[in-house]
PDB file of N, CA and C in Angstrom:
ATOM      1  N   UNK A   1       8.666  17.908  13.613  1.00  0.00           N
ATOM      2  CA  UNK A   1       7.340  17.340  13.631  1.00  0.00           C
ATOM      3  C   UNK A   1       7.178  16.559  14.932  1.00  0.00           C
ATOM      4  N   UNK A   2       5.784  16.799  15.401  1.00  0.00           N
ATOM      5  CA  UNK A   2       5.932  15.709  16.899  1.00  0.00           C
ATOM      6  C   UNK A   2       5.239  14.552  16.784  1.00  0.00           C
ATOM      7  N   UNK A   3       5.700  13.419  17.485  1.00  0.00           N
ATOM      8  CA  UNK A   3       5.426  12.252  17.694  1.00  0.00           C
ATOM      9  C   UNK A   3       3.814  12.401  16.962  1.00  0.00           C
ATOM     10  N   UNK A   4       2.958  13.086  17.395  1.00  0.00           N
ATOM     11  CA  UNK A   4       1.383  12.932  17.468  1.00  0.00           C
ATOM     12  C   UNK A   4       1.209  13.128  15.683  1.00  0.00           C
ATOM     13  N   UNK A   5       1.412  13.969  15.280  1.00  0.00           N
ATOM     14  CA  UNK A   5       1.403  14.669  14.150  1.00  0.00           C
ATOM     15  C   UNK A   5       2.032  13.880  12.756  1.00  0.00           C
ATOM     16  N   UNK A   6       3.119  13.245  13.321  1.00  0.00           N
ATOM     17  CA  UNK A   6       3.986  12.188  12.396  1.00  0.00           C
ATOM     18  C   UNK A   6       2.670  10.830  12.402  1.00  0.00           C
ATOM     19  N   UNK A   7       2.003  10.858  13.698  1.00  0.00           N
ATOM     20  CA  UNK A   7       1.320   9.212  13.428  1.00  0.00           C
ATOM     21  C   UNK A   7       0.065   9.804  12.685  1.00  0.00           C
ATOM     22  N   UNK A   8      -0.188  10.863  12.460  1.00  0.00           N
ATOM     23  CA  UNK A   8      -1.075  11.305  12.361  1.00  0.00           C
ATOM     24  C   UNK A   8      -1.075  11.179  10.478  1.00  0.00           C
ATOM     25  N   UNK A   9      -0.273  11.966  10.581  1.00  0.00           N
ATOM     26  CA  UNK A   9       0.682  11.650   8.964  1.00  0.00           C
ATOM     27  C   UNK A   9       0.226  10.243   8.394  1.00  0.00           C
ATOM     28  N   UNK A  10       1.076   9.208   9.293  1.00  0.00           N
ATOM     29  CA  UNK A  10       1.066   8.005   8.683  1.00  0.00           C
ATOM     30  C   UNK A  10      -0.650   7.554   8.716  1.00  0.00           C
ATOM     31  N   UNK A  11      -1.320   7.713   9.664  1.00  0.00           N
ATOM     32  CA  UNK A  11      -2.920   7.277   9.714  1.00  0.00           C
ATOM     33  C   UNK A  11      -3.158   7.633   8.455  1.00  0.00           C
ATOM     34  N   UNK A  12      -3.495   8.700   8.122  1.00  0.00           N
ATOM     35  CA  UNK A  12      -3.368   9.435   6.930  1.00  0.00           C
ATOM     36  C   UNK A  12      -3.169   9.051   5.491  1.00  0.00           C
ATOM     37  N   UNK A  13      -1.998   8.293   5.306  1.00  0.00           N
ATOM     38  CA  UNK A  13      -1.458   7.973   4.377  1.00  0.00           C
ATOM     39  C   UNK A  13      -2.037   6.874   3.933  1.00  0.00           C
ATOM     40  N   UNK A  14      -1.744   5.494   5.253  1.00  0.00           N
ATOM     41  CA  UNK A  14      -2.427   4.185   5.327  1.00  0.00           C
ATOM     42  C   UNK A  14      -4.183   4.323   4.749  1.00  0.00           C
ATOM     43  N   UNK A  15      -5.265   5.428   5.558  1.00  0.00           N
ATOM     44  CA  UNK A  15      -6.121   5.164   5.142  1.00  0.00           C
ATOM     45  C   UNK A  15      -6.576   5.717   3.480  1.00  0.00           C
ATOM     46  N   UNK A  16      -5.868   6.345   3.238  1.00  0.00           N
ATOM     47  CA  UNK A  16      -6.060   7.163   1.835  1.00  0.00           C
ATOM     48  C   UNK A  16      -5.794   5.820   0.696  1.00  0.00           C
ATOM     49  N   UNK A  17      -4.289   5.214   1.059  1.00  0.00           N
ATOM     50  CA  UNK A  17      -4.178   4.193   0.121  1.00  0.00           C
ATOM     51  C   UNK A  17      -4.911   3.028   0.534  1.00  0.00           C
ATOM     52  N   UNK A  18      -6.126   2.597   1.846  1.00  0.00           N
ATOM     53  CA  UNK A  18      -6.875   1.717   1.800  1.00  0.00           C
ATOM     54  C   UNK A  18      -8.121   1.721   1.231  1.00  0.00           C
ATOM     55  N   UNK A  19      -8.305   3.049   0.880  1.00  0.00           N
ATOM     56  CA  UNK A  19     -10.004   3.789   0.226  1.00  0.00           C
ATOM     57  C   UNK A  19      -9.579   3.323  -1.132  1.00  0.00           C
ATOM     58  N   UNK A  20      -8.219   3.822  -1.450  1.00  0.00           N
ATOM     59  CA  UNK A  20      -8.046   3.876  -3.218  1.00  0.00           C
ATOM     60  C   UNK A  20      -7.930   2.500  -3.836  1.00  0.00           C
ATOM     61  N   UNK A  21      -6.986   1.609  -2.995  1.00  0.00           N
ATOM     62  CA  UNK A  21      -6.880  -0.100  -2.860  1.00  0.00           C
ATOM     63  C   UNK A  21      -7.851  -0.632  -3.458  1.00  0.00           C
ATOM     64  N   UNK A  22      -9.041  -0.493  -2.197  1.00  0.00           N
ATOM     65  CA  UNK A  22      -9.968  -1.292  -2.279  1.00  0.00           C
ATOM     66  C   UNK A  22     -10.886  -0.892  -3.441  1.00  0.00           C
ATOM     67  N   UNK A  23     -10.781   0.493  -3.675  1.00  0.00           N
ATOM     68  CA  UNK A  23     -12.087   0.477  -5.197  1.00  0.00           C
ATOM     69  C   UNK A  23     -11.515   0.544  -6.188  1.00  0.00           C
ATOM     70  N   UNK A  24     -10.251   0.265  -6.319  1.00  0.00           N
ATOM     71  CA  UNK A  24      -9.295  -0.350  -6.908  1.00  0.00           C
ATOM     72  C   UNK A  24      -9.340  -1.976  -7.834  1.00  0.00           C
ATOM     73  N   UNK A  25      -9.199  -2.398  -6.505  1.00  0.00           N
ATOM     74  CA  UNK A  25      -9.616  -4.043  -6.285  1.00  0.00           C
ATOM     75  C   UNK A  25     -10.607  -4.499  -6.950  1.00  0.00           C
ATOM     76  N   UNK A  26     -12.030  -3.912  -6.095  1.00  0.00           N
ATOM     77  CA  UNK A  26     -13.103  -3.828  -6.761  1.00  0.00           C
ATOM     78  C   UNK A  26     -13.289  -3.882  -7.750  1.00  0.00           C
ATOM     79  N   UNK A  27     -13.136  -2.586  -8.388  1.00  0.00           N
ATOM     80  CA  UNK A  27     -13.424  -2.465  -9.927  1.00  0.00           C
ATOM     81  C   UNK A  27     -12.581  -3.179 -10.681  1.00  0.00           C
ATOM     82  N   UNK A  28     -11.098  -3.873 -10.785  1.00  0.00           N
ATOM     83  CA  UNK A  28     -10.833  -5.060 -11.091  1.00  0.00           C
ATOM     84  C   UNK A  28     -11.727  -5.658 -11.270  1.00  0.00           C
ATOM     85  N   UNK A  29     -11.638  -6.351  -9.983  1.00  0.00           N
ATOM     86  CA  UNK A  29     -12.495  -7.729 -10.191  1.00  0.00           C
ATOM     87  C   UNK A  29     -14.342  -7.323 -10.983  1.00  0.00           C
ATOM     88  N   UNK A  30     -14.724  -6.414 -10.657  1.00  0.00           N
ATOM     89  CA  UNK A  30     -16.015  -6.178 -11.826  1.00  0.00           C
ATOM     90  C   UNK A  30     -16.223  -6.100 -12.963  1.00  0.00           C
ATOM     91  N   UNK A  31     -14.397  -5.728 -13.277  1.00  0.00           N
ATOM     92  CA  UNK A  31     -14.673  -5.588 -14.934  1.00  0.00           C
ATOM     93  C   UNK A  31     -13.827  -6.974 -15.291  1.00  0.00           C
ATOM     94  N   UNK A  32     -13.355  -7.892 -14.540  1.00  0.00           N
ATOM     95  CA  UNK A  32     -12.882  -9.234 -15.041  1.00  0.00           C
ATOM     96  C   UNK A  32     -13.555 -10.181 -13.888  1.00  0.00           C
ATOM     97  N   UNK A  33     -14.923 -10.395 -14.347  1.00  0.00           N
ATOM     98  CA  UNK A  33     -15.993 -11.509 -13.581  1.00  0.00           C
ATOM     99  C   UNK A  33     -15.379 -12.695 -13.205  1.00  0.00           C
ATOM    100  N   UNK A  34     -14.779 -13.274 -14.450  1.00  0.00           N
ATOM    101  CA  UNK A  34     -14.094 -14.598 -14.087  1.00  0.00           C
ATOM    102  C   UNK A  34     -12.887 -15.096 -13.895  1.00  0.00           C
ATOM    103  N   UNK A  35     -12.129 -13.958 -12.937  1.00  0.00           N
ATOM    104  CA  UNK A  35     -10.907 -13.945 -11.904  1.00  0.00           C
ATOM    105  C   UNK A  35     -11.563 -14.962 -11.029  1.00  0.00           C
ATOM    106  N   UNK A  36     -10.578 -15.909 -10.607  1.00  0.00           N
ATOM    107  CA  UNK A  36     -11.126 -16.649  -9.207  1.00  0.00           C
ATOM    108  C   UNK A  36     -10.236 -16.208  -8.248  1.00  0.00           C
ATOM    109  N   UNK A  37      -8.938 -15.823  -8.267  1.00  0.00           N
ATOM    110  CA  UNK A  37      -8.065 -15.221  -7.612  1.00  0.00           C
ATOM    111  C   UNK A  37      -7.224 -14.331  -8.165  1.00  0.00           C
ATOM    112  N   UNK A  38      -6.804 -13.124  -6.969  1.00  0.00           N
ATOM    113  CA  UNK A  38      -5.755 -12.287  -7.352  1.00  0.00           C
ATOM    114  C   UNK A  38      -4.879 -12.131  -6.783  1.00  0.00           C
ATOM    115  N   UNK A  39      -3.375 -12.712  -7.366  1.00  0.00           N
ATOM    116  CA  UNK A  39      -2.387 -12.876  -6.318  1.00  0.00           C
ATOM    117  C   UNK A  39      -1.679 -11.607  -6.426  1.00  0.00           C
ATOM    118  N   UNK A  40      -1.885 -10.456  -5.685  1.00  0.00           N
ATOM    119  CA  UNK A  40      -1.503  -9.199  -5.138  1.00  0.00           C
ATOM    120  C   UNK A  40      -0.149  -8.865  -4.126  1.00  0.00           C
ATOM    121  N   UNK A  41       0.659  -8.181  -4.805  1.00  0.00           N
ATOM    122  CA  UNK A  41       1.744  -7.676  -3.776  1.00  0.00           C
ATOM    123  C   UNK A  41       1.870  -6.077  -3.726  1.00  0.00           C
ATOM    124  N   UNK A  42       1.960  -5.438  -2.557  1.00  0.00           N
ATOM    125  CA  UNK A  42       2.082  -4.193  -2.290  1.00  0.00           C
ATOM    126  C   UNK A  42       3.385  -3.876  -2.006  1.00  0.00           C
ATOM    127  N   UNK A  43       3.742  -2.612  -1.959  1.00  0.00           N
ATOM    128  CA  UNK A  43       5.102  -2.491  -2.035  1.00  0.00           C
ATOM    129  C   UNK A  43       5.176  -0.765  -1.463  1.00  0.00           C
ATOM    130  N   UNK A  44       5.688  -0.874   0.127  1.00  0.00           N
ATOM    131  CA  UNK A  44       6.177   0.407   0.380  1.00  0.00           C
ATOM    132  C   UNK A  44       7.262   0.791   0.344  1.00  0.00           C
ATOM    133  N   UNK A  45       7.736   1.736  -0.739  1.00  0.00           N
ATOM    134  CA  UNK A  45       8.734   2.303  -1.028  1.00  0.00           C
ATOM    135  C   UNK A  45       9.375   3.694  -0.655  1.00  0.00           C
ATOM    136  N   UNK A  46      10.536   3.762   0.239  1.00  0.00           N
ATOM    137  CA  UNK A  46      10.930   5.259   0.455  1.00  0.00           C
ATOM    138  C   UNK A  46      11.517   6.092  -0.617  1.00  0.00           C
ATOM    139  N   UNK A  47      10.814   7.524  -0.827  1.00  0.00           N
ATOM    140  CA  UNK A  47      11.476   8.105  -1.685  1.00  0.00           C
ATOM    141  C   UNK A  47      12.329   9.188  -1.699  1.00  0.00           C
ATOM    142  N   UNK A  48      12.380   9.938   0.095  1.00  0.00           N
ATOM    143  CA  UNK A  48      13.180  10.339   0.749  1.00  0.00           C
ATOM    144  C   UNK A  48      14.659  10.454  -0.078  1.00  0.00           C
ATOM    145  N   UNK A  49      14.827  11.717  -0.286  1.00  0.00           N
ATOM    146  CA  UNK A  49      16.374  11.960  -0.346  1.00  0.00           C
ATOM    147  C   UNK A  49      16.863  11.908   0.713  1.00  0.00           C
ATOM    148  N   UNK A  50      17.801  11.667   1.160  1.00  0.00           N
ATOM    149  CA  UNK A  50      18.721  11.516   2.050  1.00  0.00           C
ATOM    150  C   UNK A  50      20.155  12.398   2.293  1.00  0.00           C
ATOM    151  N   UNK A  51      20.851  12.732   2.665  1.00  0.00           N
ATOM    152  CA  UNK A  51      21.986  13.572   2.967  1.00  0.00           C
ATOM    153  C   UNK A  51      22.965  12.334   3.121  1.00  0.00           C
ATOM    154  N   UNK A  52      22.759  11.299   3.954  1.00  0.00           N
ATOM    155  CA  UNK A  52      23.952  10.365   3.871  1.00  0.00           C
ATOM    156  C   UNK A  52      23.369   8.848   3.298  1.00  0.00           C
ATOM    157  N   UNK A  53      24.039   8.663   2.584  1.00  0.00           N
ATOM    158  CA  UNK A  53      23.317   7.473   1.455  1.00  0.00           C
ATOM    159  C   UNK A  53      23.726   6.740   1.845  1.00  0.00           C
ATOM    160  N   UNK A  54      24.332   6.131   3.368  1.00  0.00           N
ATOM    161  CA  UNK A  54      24.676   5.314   3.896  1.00  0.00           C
ATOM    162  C   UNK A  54      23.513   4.561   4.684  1.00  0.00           C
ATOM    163  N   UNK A  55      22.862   5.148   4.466  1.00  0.00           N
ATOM    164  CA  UNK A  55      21.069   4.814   5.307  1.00  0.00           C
ATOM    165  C   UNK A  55      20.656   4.097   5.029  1.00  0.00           C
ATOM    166  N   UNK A  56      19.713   3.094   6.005  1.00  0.00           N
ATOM    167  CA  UNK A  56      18.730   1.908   5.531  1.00  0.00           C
ATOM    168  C   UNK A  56      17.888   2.681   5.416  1.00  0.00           C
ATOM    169  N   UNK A  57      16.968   2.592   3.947  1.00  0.00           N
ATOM    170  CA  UNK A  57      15.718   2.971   3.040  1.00  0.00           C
ATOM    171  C   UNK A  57      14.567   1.681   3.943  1.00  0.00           C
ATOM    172  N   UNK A  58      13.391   2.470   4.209  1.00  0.00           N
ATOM    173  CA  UNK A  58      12.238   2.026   4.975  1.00  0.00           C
ATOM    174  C   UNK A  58      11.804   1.127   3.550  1.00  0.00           C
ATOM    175  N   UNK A  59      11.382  -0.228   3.644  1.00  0.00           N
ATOM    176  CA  UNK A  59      10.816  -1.008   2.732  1.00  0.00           C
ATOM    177  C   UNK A  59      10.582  -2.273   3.061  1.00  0.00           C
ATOM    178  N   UNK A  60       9.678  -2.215   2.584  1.00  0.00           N
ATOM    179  CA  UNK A  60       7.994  -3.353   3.216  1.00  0.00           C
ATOM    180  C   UNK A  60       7.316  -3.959   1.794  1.00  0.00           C
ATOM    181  N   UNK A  61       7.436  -5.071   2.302  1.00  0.00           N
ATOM    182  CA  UNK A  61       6.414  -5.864   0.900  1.00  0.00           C
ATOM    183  C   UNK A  61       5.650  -6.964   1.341  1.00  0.00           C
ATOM    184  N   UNK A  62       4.409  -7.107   1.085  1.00  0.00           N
ATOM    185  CA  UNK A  62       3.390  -7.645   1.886  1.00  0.00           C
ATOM    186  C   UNK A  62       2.770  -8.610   0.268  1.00  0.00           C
ATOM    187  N   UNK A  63       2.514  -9.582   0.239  1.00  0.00           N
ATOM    188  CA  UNK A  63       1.847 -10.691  -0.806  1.00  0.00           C
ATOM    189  C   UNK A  63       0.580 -10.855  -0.278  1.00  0.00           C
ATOM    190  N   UNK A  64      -0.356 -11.352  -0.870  1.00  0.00           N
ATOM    191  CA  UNK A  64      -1.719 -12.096  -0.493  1.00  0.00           C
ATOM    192  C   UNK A  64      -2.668 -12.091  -2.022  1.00  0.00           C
ATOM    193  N   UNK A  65      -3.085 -13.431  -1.604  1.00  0.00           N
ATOM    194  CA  UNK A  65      -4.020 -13.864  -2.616  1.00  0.00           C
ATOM    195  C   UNK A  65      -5.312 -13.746  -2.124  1.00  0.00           C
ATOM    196  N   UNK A  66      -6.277 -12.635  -2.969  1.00  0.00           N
ATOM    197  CA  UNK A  66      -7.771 -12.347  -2.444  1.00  0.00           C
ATOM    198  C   UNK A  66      -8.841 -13.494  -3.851  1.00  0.00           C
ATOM    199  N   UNK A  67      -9.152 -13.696  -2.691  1.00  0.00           N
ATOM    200  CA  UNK A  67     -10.285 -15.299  -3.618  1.00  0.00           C
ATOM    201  C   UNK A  67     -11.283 -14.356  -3.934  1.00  0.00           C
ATOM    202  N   UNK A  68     -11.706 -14.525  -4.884  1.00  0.00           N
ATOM    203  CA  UNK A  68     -12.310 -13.564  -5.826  1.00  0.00           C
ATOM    204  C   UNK A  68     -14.106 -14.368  -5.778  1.00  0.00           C
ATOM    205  N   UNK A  69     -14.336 -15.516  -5.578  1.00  0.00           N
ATOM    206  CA  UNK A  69     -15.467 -16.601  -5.877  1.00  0.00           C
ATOM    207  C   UNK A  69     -15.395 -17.880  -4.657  1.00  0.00           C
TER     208      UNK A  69
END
């Protein structure tokens, strides 16, 4: 795969799970009015098999509290 095509991939990925996130989110918070906050953690997880299991697994975890009011 080349450089272009791999970021291309990841653009890809990032914006698909920011469309789904957010009307996600959304509709949360619409169907529970009186949330004042939502303390939210995301979690990127590799699921990659691997050949040598000696490998560092790609993993990212990001927190934030979205004020709802």
């Amino acid at each position: 795969m080349t450089d272009e095509m791999c970021k291309k991939d990841i653009r890809g990925l990032l914006k698909s799970f920011g469309v789904m996130a957010d009307e996600a989110i959304v509709g949360h918070i619409a169907t529970n009015p009186d949330v004042k906050e939502l303390n939210l953690r995301v979690v990127l997880e590799d699921l990659t098999e691997y050949k040598n299991n000696d490998i560092d697994r790609l993993s990212l975890e990001v927190t934030k509290s979205i004020h709802c009011k």
